[in-house]
C-alpha atoms as a PDB file:
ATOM      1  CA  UNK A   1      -3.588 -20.378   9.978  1.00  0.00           C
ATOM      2  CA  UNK A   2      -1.575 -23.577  10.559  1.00  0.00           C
ATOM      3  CA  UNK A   3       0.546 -24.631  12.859  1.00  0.00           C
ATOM      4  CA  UNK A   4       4.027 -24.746  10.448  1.00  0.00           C
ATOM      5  CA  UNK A   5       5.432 -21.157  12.340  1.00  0.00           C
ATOM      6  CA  UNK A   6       6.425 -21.496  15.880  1.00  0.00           C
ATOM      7  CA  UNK A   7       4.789 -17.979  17.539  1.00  0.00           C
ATOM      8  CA  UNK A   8       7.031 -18.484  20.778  1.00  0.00           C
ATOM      9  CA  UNK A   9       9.920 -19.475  19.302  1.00  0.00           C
ATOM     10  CA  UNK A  10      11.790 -16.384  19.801  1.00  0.00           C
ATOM     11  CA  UNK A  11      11.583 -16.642  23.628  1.00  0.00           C
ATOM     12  CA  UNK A  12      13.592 -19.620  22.824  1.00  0.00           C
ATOM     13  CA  UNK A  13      17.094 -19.809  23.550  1.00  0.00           C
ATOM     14  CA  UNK A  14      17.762 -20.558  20.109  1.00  0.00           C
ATOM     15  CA  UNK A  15      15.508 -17.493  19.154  1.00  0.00           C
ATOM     16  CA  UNK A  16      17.256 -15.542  21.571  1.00  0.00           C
ATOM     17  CA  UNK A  17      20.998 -16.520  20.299  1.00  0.00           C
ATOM     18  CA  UNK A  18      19.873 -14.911  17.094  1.00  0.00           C
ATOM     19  CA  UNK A  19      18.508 -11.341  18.179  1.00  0.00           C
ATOM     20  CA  UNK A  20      22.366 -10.522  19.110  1.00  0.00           C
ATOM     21  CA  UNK A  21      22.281 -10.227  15.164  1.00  0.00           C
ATOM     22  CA  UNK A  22      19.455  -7.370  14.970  1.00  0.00           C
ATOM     23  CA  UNK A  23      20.620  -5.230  17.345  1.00  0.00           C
ATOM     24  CA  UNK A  24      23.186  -2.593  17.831  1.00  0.00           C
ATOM     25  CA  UNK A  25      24.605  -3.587  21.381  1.00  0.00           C
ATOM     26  CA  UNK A  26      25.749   0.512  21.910  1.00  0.00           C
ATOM     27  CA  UNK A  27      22.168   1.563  21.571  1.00  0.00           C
ATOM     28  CA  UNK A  28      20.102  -1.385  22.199  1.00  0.00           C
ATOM     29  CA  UNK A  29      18.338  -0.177  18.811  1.00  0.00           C
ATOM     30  CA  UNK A  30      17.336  -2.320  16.281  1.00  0.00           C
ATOM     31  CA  UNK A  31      19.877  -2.184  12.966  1.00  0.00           C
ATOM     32  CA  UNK A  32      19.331  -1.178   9.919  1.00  0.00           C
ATOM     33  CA  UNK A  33      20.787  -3.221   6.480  1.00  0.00           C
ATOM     34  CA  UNK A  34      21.495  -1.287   3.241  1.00  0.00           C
ATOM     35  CA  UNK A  35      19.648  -2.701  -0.282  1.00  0.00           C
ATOM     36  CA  UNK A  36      22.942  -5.345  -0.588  1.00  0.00           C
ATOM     37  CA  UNK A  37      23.251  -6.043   3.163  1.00  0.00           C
ATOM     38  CA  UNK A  38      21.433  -8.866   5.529  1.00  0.00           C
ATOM     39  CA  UNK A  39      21.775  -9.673   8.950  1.00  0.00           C
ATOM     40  CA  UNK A  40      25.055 -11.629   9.819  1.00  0.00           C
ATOM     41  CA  UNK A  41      23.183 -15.304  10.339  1.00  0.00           C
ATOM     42  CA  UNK A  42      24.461 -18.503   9.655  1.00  0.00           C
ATOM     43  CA  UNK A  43      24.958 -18.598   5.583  1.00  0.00           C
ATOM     44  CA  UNK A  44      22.548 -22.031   6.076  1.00  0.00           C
ATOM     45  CA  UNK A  45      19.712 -20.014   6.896  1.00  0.00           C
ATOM     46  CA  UNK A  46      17.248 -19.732   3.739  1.00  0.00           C
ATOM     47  CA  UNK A  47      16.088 -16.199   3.361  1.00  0.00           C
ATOM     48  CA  UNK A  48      13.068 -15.839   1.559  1.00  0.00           C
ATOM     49  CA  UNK A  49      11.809 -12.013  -0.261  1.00  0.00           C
ATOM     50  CA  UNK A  50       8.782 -10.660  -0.356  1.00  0.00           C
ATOM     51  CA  UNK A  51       6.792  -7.271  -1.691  1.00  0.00           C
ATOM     52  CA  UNK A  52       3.685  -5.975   0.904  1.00  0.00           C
ATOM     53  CA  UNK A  53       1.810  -3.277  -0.574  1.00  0.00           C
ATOM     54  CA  UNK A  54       0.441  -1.080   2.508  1.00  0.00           C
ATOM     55  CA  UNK A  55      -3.133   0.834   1.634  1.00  0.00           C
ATOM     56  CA  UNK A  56      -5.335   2.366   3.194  1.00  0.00           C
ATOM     57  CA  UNK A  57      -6.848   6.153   3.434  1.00  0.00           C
ATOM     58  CA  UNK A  58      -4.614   8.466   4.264  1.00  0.00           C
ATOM     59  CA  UNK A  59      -4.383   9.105   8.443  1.00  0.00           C
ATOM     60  CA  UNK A  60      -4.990   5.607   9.441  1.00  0.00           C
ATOM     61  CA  UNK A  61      -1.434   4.968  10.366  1.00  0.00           C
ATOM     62  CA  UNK A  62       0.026   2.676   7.486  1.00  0.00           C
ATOM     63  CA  UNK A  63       4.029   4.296   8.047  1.00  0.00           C
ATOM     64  CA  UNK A  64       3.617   4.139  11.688  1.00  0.00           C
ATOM     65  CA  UNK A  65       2.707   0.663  11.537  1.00  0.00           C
ATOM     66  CA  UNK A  66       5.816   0.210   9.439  1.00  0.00           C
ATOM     67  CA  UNK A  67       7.795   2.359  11.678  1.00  0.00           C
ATOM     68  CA  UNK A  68       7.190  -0.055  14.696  1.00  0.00           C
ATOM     69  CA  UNK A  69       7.586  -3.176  12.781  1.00  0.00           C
ATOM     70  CA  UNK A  70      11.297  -1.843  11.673  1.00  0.00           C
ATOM     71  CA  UNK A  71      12.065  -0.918  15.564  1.00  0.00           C
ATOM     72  CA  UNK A  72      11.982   2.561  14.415  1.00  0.00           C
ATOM     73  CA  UNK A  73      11.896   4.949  17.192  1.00  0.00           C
ATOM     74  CA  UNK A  74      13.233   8.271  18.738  1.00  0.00           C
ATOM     75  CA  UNK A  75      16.925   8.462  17.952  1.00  0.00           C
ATOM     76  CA  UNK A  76      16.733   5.886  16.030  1.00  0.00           C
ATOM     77  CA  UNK A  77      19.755   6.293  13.133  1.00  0.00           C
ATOM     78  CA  UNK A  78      19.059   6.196   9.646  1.00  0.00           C
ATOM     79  CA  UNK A  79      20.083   3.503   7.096  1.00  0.00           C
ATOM     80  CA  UNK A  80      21.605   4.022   4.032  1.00  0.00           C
ATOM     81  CA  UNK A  81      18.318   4.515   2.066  1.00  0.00           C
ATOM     82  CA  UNK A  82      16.694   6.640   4.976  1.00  0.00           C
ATOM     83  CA  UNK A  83      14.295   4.525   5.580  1.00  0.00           C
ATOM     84  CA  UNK A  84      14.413   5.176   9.157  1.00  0.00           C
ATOM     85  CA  UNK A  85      13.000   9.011   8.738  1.00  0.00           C
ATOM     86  CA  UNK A  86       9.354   9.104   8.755  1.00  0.00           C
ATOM     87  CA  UNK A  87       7.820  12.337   7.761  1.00  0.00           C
ATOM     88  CA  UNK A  88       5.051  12.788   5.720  1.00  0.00           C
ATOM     89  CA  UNK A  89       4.861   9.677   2.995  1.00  0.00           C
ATOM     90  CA  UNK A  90       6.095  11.350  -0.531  1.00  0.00           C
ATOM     91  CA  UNK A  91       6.285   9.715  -3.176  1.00  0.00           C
ATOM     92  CA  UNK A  92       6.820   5.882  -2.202  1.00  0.00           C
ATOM     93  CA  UNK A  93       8.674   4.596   0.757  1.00  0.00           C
ATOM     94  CA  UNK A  94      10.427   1.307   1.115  1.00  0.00           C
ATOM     95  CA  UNK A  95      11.664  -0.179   3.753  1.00  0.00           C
ATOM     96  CA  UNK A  96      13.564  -3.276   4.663  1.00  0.00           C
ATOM     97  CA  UNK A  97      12.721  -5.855   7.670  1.00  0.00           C
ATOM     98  CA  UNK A  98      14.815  -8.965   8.446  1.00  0.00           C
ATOM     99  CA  UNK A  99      12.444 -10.981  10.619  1.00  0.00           C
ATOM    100  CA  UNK A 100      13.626 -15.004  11.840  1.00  0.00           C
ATOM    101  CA  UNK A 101      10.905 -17.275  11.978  1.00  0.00           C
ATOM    102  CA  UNK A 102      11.011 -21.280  12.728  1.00  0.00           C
ATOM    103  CA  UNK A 103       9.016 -23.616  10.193  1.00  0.00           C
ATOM    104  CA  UNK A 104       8.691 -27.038  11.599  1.00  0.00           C
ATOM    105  CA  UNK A 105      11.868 -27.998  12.447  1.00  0.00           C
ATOM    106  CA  UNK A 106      13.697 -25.032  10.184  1.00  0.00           C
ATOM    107  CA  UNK A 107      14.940 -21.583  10.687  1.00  0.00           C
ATOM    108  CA  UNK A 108      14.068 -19.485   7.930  1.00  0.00           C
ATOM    109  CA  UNK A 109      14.720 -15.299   7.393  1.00  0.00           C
ATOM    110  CA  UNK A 110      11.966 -13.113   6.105  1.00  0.00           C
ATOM    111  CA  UNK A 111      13.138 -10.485   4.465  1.00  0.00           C
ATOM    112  CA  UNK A 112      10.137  -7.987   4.463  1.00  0.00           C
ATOM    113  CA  UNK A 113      10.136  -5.130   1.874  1.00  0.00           C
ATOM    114  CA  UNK A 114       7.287  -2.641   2.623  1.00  0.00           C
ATOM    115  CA  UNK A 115       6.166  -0.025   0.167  1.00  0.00           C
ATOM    116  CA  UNK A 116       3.828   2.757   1.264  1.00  0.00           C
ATOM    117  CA  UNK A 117       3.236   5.727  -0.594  1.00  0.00           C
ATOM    118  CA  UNK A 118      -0.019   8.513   0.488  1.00  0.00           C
ATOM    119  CA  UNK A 119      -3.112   8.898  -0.756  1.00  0.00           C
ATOM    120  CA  UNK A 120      -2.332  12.259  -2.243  1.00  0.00           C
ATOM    121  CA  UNK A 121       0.795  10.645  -3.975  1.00  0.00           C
ATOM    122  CA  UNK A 122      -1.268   8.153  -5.411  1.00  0.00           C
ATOM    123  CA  UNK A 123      -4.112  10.804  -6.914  1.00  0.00           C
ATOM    124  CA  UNK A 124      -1.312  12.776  -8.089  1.00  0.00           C
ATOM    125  CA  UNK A 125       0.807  10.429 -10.295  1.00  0.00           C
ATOM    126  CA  UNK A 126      -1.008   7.903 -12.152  1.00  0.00           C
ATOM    127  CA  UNK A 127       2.149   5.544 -12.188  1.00  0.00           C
ATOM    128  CA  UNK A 128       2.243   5.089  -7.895  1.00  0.00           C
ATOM    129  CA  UNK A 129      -0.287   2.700  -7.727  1.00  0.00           C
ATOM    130  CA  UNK A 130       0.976   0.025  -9.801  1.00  0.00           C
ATOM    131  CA  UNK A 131       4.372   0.428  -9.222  1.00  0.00           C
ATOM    132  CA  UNK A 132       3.340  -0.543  -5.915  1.00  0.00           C
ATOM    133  CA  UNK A 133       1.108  -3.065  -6.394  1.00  0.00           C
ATOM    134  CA  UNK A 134       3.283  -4.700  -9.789  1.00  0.00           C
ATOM    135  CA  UNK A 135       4.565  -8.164  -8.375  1.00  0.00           C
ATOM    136  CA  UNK A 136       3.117  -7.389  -4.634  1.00  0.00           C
ATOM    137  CA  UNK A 137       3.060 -10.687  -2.816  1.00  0.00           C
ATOM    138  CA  UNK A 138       0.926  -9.595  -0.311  1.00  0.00           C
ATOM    139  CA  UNK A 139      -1.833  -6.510   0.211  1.00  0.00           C
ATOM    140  CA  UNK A 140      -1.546  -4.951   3.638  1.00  0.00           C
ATOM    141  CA  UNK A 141      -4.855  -3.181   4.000  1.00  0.00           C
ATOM    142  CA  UNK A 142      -4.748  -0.764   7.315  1.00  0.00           C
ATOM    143  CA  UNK A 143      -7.333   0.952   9.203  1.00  0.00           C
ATOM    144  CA  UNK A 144      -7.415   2.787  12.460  1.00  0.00           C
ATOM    145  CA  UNK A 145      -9.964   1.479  15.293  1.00  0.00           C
ATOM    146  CA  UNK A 146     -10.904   4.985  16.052  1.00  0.00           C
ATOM    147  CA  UNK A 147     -11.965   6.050  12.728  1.00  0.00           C
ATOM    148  CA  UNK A 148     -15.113   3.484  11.693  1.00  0.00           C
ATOM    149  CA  UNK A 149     -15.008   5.059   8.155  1.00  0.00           C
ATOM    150  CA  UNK A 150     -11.834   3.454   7.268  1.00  0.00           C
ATOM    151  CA  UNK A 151     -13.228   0.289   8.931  1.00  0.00           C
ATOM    152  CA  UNK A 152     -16.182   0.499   6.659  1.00  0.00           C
ATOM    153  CA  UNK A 153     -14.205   0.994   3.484  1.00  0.00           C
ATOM    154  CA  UNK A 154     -12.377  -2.611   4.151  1.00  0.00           C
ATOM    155  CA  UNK A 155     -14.402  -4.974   1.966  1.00  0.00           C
ATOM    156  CA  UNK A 156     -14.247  -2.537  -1.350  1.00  0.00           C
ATOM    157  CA  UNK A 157     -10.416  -1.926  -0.932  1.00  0.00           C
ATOM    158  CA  UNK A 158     -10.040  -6.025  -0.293  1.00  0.00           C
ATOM    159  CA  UNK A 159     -12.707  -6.487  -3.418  1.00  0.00           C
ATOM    160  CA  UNK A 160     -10.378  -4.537  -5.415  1.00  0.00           C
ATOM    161  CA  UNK A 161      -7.166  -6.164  -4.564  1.00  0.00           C
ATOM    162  CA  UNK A 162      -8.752  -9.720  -5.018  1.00  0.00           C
ATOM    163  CA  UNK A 163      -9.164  -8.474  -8.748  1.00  0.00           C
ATOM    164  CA  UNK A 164      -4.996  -9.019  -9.015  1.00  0.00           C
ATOM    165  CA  UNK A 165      -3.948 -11.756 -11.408  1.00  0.00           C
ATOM    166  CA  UNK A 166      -1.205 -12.471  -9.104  1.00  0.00           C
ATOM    167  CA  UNK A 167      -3.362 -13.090  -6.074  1.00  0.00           C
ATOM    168  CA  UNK A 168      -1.272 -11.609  -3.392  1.00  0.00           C
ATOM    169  CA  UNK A 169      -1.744 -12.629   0.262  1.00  0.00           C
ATOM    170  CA  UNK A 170      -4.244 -10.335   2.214  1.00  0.00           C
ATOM    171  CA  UNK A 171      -2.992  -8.634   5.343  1.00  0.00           C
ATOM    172  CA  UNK A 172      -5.368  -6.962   7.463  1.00  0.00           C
ATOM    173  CA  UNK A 173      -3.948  -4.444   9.744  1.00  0.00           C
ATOM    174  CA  UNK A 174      -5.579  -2.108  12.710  1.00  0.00           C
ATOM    175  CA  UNK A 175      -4.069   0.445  14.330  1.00  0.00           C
ATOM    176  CA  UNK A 176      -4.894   2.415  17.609  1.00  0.00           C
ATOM    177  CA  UNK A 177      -6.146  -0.284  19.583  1.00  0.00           C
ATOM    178  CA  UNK A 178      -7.015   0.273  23.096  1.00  0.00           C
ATOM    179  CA  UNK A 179      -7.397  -3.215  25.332  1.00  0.00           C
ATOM    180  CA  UNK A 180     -10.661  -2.566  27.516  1.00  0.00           C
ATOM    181  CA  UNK A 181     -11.458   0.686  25.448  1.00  0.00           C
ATOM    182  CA  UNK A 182     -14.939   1.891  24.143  1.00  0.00           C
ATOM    183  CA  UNK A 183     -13.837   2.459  20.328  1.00  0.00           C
ATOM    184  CA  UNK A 184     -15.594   3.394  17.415  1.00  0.00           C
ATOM    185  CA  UNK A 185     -14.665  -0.351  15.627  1.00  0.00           C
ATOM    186  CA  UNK A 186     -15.486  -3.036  18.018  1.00  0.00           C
ATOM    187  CA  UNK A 187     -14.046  -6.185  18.897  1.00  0.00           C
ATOM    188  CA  UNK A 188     -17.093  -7.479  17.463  1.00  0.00           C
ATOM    189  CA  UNK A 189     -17.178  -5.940  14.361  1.00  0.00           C
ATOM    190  CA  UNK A 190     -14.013  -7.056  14.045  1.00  0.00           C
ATOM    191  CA  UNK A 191     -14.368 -10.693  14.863  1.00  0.00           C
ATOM    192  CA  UNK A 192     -17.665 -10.751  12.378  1.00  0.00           C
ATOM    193  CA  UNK A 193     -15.274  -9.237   9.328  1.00  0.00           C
ATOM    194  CA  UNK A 194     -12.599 -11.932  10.593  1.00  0.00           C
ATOM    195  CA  UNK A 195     -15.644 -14.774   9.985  1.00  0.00           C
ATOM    196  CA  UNK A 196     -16.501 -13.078   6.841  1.00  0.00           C
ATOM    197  CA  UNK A 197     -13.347 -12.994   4.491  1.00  0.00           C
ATOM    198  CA  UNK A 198     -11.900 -15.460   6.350  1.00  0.00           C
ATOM    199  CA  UNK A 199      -8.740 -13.027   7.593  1.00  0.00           C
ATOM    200  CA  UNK A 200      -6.780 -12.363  10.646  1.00  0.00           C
ATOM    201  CA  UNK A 201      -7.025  -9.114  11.758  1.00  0.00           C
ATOM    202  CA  UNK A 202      -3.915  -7.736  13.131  1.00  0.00           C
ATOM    203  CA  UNK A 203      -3.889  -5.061  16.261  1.00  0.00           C
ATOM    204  CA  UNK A 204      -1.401  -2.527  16.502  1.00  0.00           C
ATOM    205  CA  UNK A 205      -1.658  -1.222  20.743  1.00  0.00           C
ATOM    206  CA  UNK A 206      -0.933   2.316  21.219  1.00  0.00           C
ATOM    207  CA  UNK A 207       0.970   1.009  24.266  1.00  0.00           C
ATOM    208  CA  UNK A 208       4.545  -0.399  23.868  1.00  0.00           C
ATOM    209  CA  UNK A 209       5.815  -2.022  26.944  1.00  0.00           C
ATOM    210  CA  UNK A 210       9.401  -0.420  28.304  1.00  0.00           C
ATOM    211  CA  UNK A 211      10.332  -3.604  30.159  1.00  0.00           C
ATOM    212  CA  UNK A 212      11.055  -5.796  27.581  1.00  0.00           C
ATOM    213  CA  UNK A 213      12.846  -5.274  24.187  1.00  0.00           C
ATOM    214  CA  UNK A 214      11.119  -3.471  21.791  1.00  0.00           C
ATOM    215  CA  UNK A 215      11.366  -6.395  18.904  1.00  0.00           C
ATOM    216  CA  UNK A 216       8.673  -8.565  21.510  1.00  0.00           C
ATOM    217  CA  UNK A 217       6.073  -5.711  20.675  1.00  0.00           C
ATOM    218  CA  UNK A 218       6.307  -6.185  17.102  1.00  0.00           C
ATOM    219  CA  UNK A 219       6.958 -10.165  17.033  1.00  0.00           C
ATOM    220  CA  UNK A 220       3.435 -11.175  17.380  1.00  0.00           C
ATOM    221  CA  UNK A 221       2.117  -9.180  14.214  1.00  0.00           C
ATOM    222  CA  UNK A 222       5.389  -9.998  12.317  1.00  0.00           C
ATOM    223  CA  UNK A 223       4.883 -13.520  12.654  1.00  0.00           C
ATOM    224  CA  UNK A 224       1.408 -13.489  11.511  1.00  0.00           C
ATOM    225  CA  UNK A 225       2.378 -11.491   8.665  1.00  0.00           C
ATOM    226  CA  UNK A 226       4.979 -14.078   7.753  1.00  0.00           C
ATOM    227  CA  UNK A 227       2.619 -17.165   8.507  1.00  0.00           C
ATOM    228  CA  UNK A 228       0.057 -15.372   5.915  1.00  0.00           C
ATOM    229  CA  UNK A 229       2.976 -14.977   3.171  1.00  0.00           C
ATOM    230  CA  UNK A 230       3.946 -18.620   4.072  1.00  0.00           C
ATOM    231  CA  UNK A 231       0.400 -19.849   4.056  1.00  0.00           C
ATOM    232  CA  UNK A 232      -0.075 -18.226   0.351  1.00  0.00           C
ATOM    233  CA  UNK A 233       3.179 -20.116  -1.235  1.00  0.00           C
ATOM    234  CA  UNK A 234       1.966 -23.530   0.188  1.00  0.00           C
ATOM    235  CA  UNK A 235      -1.469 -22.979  -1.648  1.00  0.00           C
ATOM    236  CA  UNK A 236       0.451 -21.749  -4.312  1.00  0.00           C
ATOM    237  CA  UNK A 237       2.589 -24.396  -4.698  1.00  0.00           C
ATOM    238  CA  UNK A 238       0.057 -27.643  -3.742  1.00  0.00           C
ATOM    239  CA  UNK A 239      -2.570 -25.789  -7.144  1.00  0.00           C
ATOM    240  CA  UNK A 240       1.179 -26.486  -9.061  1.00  0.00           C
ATOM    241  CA  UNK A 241       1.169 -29.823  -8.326  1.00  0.00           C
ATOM    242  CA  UNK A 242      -2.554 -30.593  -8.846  1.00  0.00           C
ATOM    243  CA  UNK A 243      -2.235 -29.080 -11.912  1.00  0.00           C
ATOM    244  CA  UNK A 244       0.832 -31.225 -13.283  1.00  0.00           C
END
């Protein structure tokens, strides 16, 4: 990864004058923004849309991973699509997140669509699958670190999803992660498939800390998922201009 996203910036004070927008000050909750809506930022800001596909076997935790990212907890109140119920995945799910980010010298707005959809959703109706992965700009593949089997099955979901013509950024996702823990995927493991495909792996903690605002526990892996988007339209763009 590059340097071009500021990780910190957030803890900023000009990160922190725009969290005022993604929050509803009554509940301290994070909001939520219909299909036509967006947070209420400075019309200068550039927003910029993408697709991620999340896969994985079912179990592994791909909806709670989107459930934290969204700020999606206990009490939380719905939006006007729902997206902030999570039951059982039927069918596919989509759901929104604004996230800030600064580029160099430039604040720029993420806006994150997620689509999940089950395993048994996906065997059921032939159409799921490439609904979900038709114009996907980046492939969120998710395992748990206490089930090695969905570890293992990694490198043929990723060889599959390399096979897209549209070459979507690859996300790499782990949930369940205990710091200090004996688990059944290892650090190392991890670190040697990092080396291999050339990938960041991103931890999910079961632990969220209650001292701090919730969007702090999700602003590390959100910012890698945006610097990985990011990092695909700059090589995206420089093959353009060899090209011409």
């Amino acid at each position: 990864m590059n340097n071009a996203i500021k990780m910190d910036w957030l803890s900023s004070a000009e990160g922190e004058s725009l969290l005022h927008h993604f929050y509803v000050r009554s509940t301290n909750n994070r909001r939520f923004y219909g299909l036509l809506e967006r947070p209420p930022v400075s019309s200068s800001i550039e927003e910029v849309s993408y697709k991620i596909f999340m896969a994985g076997k079912s179990g592994v935790g791909k909806t709670s991973v989107v459930s934290r990212l969204a700020g999606i907890t206990k009490g939380s109140s719905s939006n006007s699509n729902g997206s902030a119920t999570y039951l059982e995945t039927n069918g596919i799910k989509r759901t929104t997140i604004f996230w800030p980010v600064k580029i160099w010298d430039k604040v720029v707005l993420f806006k994150l669509q997620f689509w999940d959809a089950s395993e048994n959703s996906i065997k059921k109706y032939s159409h799921i699958l490439p609904m979900c992965k038709d114009k996907a700009d980046a492939i969120c593949s998710v395992f748990s670190f206490e089930d090695a089997t969905s570890f293992s099955e990694l490198p043929q979901m990723m060889n599959s999803m390399a096979a897209i013509q549209a070459k979507p950024a690859s996300i790499v996702v782990g949930t369940r992660y205990k710091v200090w823990s004996t688990l059944p995927v290892s650090d190392a493991q991890v670190k040697e498939f990092e080396e291999k495909w050339k990938v960041k792996v991103i931890r999910i903690d079961t632990n969220k800390s209650v001292t701090r605002p919730e969007i702090f526990d999700c602003s590390y892996q959100l910012n890698w998922i945006c610097s990985a988007l990011w990092d695909r339209d700059q090589e995206f763009i420089s093959k353009q201009v060899v090209q011409v």
